[in-house]
Structures are given as structure tokens and as C-alpha cells.
Protein backbone atom coordinates (compact mmCIF):
# COMPACT_ATOMS: atom_id res chain seq x y z
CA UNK A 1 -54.33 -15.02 -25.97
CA UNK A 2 -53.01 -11.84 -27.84
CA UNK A 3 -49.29 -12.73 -26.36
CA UNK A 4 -49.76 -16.15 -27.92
CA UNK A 5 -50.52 -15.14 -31.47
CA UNK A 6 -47.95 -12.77 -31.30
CA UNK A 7 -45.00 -14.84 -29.74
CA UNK A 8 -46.03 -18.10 -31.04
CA UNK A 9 -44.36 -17.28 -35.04
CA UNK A 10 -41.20 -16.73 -33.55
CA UNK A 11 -41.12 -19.65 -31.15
CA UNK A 12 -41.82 -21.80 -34.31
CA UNK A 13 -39.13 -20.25 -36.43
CA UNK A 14 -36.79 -21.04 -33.63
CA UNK A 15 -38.02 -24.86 -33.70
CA UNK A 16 -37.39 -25.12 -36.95
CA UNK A 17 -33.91 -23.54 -37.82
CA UNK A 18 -35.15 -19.97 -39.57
CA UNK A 19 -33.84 -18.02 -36.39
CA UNK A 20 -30.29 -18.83 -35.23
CA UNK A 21 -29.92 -16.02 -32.53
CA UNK A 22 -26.14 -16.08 -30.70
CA UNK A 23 -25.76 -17.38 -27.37
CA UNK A 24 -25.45 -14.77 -25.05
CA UNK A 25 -21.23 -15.90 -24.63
CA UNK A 26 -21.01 -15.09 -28.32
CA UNK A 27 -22.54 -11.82 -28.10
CA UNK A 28 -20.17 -10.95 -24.71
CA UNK A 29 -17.33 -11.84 -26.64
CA UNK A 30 -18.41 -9.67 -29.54
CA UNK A 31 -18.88 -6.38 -27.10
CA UNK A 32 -15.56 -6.97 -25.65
CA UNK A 33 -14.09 -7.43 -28.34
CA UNK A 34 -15.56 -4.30 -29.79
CA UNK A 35 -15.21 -2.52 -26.61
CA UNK A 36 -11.19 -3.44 -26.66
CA UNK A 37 -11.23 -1.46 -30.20
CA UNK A 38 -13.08 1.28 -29.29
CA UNK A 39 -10.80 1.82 -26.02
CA UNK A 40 -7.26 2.04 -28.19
CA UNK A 41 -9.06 3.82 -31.10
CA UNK A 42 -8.38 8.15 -31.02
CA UNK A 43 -11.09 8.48 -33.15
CA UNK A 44 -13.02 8.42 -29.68
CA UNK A 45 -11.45 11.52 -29.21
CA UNK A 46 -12.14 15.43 -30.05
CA UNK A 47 -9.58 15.93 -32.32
CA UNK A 48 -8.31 12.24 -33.06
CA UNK A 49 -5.07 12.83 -30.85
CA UNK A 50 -5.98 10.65 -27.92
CA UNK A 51 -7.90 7.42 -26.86
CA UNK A 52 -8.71 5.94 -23.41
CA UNK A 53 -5.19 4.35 -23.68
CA UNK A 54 -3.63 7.44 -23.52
CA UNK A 55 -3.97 7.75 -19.58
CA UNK A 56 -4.84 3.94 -19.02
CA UNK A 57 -2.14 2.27 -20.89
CA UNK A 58 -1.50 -1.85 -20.29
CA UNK A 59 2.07 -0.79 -20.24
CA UNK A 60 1.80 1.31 -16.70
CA UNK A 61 -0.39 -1.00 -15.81
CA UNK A 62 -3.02 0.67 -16.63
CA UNK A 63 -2.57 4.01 -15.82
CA UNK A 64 -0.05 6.58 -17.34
CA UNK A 65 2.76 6.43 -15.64
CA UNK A 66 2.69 9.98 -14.61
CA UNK A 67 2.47 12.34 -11.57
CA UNK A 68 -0.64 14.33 -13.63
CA UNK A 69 -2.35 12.92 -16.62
CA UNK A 70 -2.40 14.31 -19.82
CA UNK A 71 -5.66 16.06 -20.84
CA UNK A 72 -7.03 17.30 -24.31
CA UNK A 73 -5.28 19.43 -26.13
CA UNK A 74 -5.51 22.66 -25.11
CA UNK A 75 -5.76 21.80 -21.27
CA UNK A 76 -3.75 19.89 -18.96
CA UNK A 77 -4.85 17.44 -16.31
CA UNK A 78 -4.74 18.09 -12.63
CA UNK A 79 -4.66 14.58 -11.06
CA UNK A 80 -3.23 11.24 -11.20
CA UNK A 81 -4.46 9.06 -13.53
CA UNK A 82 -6.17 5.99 -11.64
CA UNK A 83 -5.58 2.54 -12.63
CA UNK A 84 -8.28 0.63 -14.40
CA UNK A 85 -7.62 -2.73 -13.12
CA UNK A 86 -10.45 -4.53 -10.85
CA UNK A 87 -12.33 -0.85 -11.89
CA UNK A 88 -16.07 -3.77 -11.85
CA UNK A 89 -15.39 -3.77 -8.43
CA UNK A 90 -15.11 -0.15 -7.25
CA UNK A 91 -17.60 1.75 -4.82
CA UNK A 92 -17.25 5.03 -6.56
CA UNK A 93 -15.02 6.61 -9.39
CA UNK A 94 -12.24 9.51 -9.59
CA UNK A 95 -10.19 10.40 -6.71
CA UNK A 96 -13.36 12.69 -5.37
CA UNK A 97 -15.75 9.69 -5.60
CA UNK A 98 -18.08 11.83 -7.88
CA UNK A 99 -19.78 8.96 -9.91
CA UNK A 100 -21.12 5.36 -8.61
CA UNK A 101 -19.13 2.51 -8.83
CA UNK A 102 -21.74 0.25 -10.11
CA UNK A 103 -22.27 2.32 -13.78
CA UNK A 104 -19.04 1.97 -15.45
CA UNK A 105 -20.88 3.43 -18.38
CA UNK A 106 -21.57 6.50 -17.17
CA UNK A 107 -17.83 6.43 -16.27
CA UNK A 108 -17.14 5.76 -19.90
CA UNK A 109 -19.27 8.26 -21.08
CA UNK A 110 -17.56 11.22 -18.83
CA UNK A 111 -14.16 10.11 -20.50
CA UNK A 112 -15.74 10.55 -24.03
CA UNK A 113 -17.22 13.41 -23.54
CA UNK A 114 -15.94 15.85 -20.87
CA UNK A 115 -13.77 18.88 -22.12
CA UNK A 116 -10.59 18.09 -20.42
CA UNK A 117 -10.50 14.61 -21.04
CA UNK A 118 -11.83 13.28 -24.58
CA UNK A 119 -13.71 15.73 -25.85
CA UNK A 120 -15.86 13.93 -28.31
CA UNK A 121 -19.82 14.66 -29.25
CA UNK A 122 -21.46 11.31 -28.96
CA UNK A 123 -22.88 12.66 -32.52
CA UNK A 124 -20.14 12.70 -34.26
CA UNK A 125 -18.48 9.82 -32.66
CA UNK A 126 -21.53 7.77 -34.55
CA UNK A 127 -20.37 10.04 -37.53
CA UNK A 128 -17.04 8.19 -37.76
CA UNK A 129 -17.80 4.85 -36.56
CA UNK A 130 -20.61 4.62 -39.62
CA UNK A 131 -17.78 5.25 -41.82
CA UNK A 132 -15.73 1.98 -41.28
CA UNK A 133 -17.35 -0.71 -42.48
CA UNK A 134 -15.44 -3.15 -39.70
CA UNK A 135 -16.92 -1.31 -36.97
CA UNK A 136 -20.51 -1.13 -38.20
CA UNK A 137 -19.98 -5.08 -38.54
CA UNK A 138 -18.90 -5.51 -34.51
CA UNK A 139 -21.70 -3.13 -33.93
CA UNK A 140 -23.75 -5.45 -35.55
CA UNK A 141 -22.04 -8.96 -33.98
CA UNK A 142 -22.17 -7.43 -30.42
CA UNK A 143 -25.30 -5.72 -30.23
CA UNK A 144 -27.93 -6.33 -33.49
CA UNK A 145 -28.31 -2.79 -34.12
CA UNK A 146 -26.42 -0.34 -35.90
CA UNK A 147 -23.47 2.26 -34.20
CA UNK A 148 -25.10 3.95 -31.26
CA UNK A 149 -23.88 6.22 -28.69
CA UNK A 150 -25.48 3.78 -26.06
CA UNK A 151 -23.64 0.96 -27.42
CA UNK A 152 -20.19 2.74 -27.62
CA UNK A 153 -20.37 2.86 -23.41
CA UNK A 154 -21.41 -0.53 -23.35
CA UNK A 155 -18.54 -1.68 -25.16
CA UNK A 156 -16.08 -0.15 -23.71
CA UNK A 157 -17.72 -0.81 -20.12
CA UNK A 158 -18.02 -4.59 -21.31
CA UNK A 159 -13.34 -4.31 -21.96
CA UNK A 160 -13.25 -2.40 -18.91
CA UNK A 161 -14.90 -4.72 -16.95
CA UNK A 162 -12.26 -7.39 -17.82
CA UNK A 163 -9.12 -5.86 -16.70
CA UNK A 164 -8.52 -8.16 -13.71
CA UNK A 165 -5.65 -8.70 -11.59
CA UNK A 166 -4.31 -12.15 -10.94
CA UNK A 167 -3.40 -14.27 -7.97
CA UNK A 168 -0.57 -12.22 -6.11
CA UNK A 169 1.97 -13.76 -3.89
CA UNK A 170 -0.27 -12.46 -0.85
CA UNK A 171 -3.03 -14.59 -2.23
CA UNK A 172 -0.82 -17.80 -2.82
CA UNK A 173 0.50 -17.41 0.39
CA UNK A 174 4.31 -17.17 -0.79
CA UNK A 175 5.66 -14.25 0.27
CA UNK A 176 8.95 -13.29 1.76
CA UNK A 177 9.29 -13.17 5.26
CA UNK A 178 10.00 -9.40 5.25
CA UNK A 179 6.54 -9.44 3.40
CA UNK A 180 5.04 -11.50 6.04
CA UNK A 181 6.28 -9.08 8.33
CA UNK A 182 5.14 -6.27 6.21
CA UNK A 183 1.88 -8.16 6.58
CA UNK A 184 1.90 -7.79 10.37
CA UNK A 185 2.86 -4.14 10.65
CA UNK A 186 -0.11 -3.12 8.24
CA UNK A 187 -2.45 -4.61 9.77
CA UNK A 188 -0.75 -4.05 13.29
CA UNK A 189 1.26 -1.50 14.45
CA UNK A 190 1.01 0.31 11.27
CA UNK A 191 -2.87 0.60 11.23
CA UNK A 192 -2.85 0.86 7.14
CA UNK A 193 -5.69 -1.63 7.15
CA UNK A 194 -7.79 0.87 9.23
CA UNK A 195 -8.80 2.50 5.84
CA UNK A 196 -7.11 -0.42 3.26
CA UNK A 197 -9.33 -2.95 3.96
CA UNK A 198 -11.57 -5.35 2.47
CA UNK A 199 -10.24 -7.88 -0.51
CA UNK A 200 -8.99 -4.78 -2.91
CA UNK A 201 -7.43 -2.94 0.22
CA UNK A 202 -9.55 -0.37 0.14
CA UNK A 203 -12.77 1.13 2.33
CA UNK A 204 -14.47 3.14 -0.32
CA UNK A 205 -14.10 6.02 1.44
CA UNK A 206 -13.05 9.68 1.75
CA UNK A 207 -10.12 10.93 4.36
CA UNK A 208 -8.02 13.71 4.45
CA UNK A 209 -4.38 12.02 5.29
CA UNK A 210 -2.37 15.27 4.59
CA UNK A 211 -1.11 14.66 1.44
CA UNK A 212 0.59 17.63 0.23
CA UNK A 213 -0.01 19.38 -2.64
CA UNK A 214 1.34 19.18 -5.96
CA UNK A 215 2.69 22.89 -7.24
CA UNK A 216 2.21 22.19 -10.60
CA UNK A 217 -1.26 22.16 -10.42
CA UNK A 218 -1.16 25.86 -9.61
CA UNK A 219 2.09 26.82 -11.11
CA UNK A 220 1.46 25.38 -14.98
CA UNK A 221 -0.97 27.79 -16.74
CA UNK A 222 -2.73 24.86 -18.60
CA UNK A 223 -3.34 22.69 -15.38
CA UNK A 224 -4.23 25.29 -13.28
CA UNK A 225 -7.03 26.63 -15.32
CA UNK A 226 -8.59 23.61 -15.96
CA UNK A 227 -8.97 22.81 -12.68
CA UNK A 228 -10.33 26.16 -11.98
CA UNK A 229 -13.11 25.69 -15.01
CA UNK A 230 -13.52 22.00 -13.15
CA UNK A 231 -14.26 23.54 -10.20
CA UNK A 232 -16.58 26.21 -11.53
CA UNK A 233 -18.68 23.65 -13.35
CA UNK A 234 -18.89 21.35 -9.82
CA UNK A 235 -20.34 24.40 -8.51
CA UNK A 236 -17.56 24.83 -5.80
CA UNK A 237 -18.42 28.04 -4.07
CA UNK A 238 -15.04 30.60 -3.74
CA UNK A 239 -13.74 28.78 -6.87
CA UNK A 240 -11.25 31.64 -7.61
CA UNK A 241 -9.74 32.21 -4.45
CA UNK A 242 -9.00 28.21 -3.05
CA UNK A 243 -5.02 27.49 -3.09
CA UNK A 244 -5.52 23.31 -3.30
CA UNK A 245 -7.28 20.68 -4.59
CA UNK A 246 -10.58 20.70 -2.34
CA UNK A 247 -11.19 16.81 -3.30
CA UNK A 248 -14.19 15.39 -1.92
CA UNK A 249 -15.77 18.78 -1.07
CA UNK A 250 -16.60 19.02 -4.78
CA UNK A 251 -19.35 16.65 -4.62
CA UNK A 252 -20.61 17.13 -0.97
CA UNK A 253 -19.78 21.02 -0.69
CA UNK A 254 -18.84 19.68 3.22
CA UNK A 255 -16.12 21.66 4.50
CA UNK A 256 -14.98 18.82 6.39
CA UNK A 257 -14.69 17.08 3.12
CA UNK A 258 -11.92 19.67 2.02
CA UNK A 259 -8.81 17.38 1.05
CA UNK A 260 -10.16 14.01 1.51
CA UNK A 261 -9.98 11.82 -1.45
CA UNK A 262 -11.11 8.36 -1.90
CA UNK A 263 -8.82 5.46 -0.37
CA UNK A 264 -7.14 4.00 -3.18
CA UNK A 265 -7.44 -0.02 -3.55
CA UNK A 266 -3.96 -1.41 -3.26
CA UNK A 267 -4.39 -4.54 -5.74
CA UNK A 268 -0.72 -3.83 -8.12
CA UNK A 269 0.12 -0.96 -6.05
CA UNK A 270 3.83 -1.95 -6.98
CA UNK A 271 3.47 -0.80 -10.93
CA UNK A 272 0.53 1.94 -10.49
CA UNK A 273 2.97 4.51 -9.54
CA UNK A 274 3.22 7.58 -9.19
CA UNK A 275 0.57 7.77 -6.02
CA UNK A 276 -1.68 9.99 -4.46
CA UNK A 277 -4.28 11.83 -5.62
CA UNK A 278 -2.01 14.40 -7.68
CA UNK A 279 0.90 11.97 -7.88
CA UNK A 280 3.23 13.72 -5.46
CA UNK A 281 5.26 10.49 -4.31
CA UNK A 282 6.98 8.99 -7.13
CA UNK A 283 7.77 5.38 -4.86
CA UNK A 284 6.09 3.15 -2.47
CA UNK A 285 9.18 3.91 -0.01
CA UNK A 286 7.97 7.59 0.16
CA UNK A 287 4.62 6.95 0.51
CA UNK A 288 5.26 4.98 4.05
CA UNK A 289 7.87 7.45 4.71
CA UNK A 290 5.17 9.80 4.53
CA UNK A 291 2.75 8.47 6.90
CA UNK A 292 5.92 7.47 9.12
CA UNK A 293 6.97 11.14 9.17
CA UNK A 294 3.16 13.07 9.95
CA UNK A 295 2.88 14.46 13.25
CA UNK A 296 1.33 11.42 14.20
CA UNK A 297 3.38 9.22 12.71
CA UNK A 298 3.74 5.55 12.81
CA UNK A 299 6.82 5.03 14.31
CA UNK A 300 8.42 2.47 12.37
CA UNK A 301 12.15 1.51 12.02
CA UNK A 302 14.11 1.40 8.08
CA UNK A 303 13.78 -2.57 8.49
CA UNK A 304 10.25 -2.15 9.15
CA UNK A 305 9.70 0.45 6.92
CA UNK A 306 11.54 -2.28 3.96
CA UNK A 307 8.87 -5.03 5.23
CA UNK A 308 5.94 -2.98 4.94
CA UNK A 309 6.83 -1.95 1.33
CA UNK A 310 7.90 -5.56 0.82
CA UNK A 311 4.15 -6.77 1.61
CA UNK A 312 2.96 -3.68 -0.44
CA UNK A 313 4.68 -5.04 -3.65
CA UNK A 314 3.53 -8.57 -2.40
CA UNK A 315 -0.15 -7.46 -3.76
CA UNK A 316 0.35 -7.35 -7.32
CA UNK A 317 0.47 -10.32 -9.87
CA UNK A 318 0.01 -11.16 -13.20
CA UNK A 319 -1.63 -8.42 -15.26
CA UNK A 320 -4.54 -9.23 -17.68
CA UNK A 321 -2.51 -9.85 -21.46
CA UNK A 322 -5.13 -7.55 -23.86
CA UNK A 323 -3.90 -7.77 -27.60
CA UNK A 324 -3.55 -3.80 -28.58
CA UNK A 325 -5.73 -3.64 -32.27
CA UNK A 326 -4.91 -1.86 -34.84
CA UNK A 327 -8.10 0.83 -35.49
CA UNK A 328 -9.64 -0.09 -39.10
CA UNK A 329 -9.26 2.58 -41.53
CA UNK A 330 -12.14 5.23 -43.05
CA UNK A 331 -13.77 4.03 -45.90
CA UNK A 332 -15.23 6.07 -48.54
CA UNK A 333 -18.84 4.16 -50.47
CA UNK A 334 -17.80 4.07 -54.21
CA UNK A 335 -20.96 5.87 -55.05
CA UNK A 336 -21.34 8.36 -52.07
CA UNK A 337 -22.27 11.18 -54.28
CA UNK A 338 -25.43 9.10 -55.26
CA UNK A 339 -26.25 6.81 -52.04
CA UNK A 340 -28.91 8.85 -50.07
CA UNK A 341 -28.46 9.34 -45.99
């Protein structure tokens, strides 16, 4: 009886016009829309010099288009910058599989606020988005509250969510017949589809395939020490004295985990270049040249070798079209020496 009295008001002021609440496809179009602001927006950043565009940029597909990302001033990144597209569909996140797939929040939330990469309070990120009147307005469309730190992720998780790839010519059936040959060897002779399986090409998990490691991580005073700092806070043991990126070992602290990284998903593999883990092959040819080349080798002839990277390019197609927005400007209240916080 109590839920009645208390639920029955509102049901009536929805009968008779007084409430007009958005449809649920109004308010997901409102936190995309928001989220596709916040995600080109450096404001989300420490010092205002980057945004989450600046290592997963439409124009490199996604990514960055480099070997190592960029980091926050001050530091330098020590991996490759992983593609965004399909990221709803992932098992895990981060070349060392550290967070769960299913929370791209929390995913957002580590790009916001850890040292190396954004390097914003959530505090003050509230700070800033209360003073633009546009954003406290999508804030308002997209959630019915106010700028919150809880809202920012979902957002931005919401935009993420929609970067999609589209039907490839592996999907429409109409690729080449070195492709279709490609297609054969990689699941064949080639065994790639031992570990790049399943729709996105990829198994979810951690191997060590002898990928060799990139110098610069270890050479460049900015990298190297902020993977040594990244390593200290993972609570790698030894953290001082190890010589290469100990990949999944930083979450499991297995020593068989040393230099295993998660299998990469191979949907637009032909514009998400460089690959690996620390971007060491700049080119899809010297990534099967690689595996063709390890002691245990594959085996596989130049024409082969052309058909397998033929079906490899064969798995991207059309990339999602996301209008880049223009961030709205501060804006001062005329009487913010008398307006109370």
C-alpha cells in the first residue's frame, strides 16, 4: 500500500502530460553524443595538451599511427597504442590483459586518470566541465543530473562503444583469389587461426610468440622510466634489474607469463599498423616474415607469404565516419564575484 501512495502521483502526471521523460534512444543519443565531445576534448587531460584522440585518432584508424604512443608530458609511452575499434567486444584490455573486457568504464577511467597517460583528477575535470555552459546542458540531456565524474566514463564508454568495423571483403565473400588462398594457409598450413580465432580473430589470450624487443623502450630516458615506475606500481618483483617488457607477468606475477601479451583481434589489421605489442614491425609483410623466419617457422614460399598478407588486408572495411567537434569554450558568469558556490 505504501508503494502505491508513493508511485501512484507520478504515474498520474505521466497520464496526463506533466512528465515528458525521453525515450531511452533519446537519452543514448545524448551520451554519445556527449561522450564523442568529451573523447576529442584536452580539457580531459592534466595539463590541457592531450585528449583520448591523441593515441586513438579516426585518422590511424583509431590508434596513433606509431611504434610507441605518446604519453603525458613529462613521460613517454612504452607500448603500442591499441586500436579502439570493436573495443565492446574485447575479453580484456591493454596488451597485458590487466582490466576486464566487459567495463569499458573502468577502461576510460584509467586513461583519465593514470600518470602516464591523461593525467587528470576526476575533481577537477568536474571543475572545468561546470564552467561551459554547453557541457553542463549534454550533462543534463544525457543523464538528468549535473557533471559527474561517473557520468564522464559513461560517456565516453557510451562513443567508445560505437566504433564498429564494417562488412570486410572476407565477410562479403569477395576477395581475391590470393586472399582466398591467404584464407587457406591461415587457417591451414599456417596455423594463425590456432590463436586468431573466433569472429574478431582473436582468442583472448596470453602467448609468448618471441616478439623481440623494442630498444627504445630502454634506450629513451623518458620511456624507459616510465615503464620502470609502471612496473613498480604493478608490484613486479626485481623491477630494477628486468631488461624487457615482462607483459602478462605484470598481472599474474607467473613466470611463465614473462613475454606473453594478449592476441591481438585482427578486424582492420591492414590500417592499425605499426604491430606488436611495442610496435616493432612497421608492415603486415614483416609480421608473417616473422613467424615464417622463428626457429619453428612456418615454412611458407614469397607467393604464399603475398596470399596470406593478401587475406590479412582482406579483414578490414569501412571504418565508422565520427564527426570530430569542436570543444565549447570556458565561460565566465557575468556576476561570478557575487553568485555563491
Amino acid at each position: 500500500m505504501f508503494a502505491v501512495v508513493i508511485f501512484l502521483p507520478v504515474a498520474l502526471l505521466l497520464l496526463n502530460g506533466f512528465v515528458n521523460p525521453q525515450s531511452e534512444e533519446d537519452n543514448n543519443e545524448a551520451l554519445i553524443d556527449l561522450g564523442r565531445y568529451l573523447f576529442f576534448d584536452p580539457r580531459l587531460s592534466g595539463d590541457g595538451s592531450m585528449s583520448c584522440s591523441t593515441c586513438h585518432s579516426p585518422e590511424f584508424a583509431w590508434t596513433d599511427g606509431e611504434a610507441l604512443s605518446e604519453a603525458y608530458p613529462g613521460s613517454d609511452g612504452f607500448r603500442n597504442a591499441k586500436s579502439l575499434l570493436n573495443v565492446s567486444r574485447n575479453a580484456s584490455f591493454y596488451w597485458d590483459g590487466r582490466l576486464v573486457g566487459s567495463d569499458v568504464e573502468t577502461l576510460v577511467r584509467d586513461g583519465i586518470t593514470e600518470t602516464h597517460f591523461l593525467n587528470l583528477d576526476g575533481r577537477l575535470l568536474l571543475e572545468r566541465m561546470k564552467q561551459v555552459p554547453e557541457y553542463v546542458q549534454m550533462y543534463q540531456d544525457a543523464l538528468g543530473s549535473e557533471p559527474s565524474f561517473g557520468g564522464t566514463l559513461k560517456a565516453i564508454a557510451a562513443f567508445q562503444n560505437t566504433l564498429t568495423t564494417g562488412d570486410s571483403p572476407y565477410d562479403l565473400g569477395t576477395m581475391s583469389e590470393s586472399g582466398e588462398r591467404g584464407r587457406q594457409l591461415f587457417e591451414g598450413k599456417a596455423a594463425c587461426s590456432s590463436c586468431h580465432s573466433d569472429s574478431d580473430f582473436t582468442d583472448g589470450m596470453a602467448h609468448n610468440t618471441g616478439v623481440p624487443e623494442n630498444v627504445a623502450v630502454f634506450e629513451e630516458p623518458l620511456r624507459h622510466a616510465t615503464y620502470r615506475a609502471f612496473i613498480k606500481n604493478m608490484g613486479v618483483p626485481g623491477y630494477m634489474q628486468t631488461r624487457r617488457d615482462v607483459g602478462r607477468f605484470i598481472v599474474t606475477k607467473n613466470y611463465d607469463d614473462v613475454g606473453a601479451f594478449i592476441t591481438p583481434g585482427l578486424r582492420q589489421v591492414a590500417d592499425t599498423g605499426p604491430y606488436m605489442h611495442n610496435g616493432v614491425f612497421s608492415t603486415l609483410q614483416e609480421v608473417v616474415l616473422f613467424y615464417n623466419n622463428r626457429g619453428d617457422g612456418l615454412d611458407l614460399s614469397d607467393t604464399e607469404l603475398d596470399d596470406l598478407v593478401a587475406f590479412l588486408e582482406s579483414l578490414s572495411g569501412a571504418l565508422p565516419e565520427v564527426k570530430i567537434p569542436e570543444p565549447p569554450p570556458y565561460q565566465a558568469m557575468k556576476n561570478w564575484r557575487e553568485a555563491r558556490n
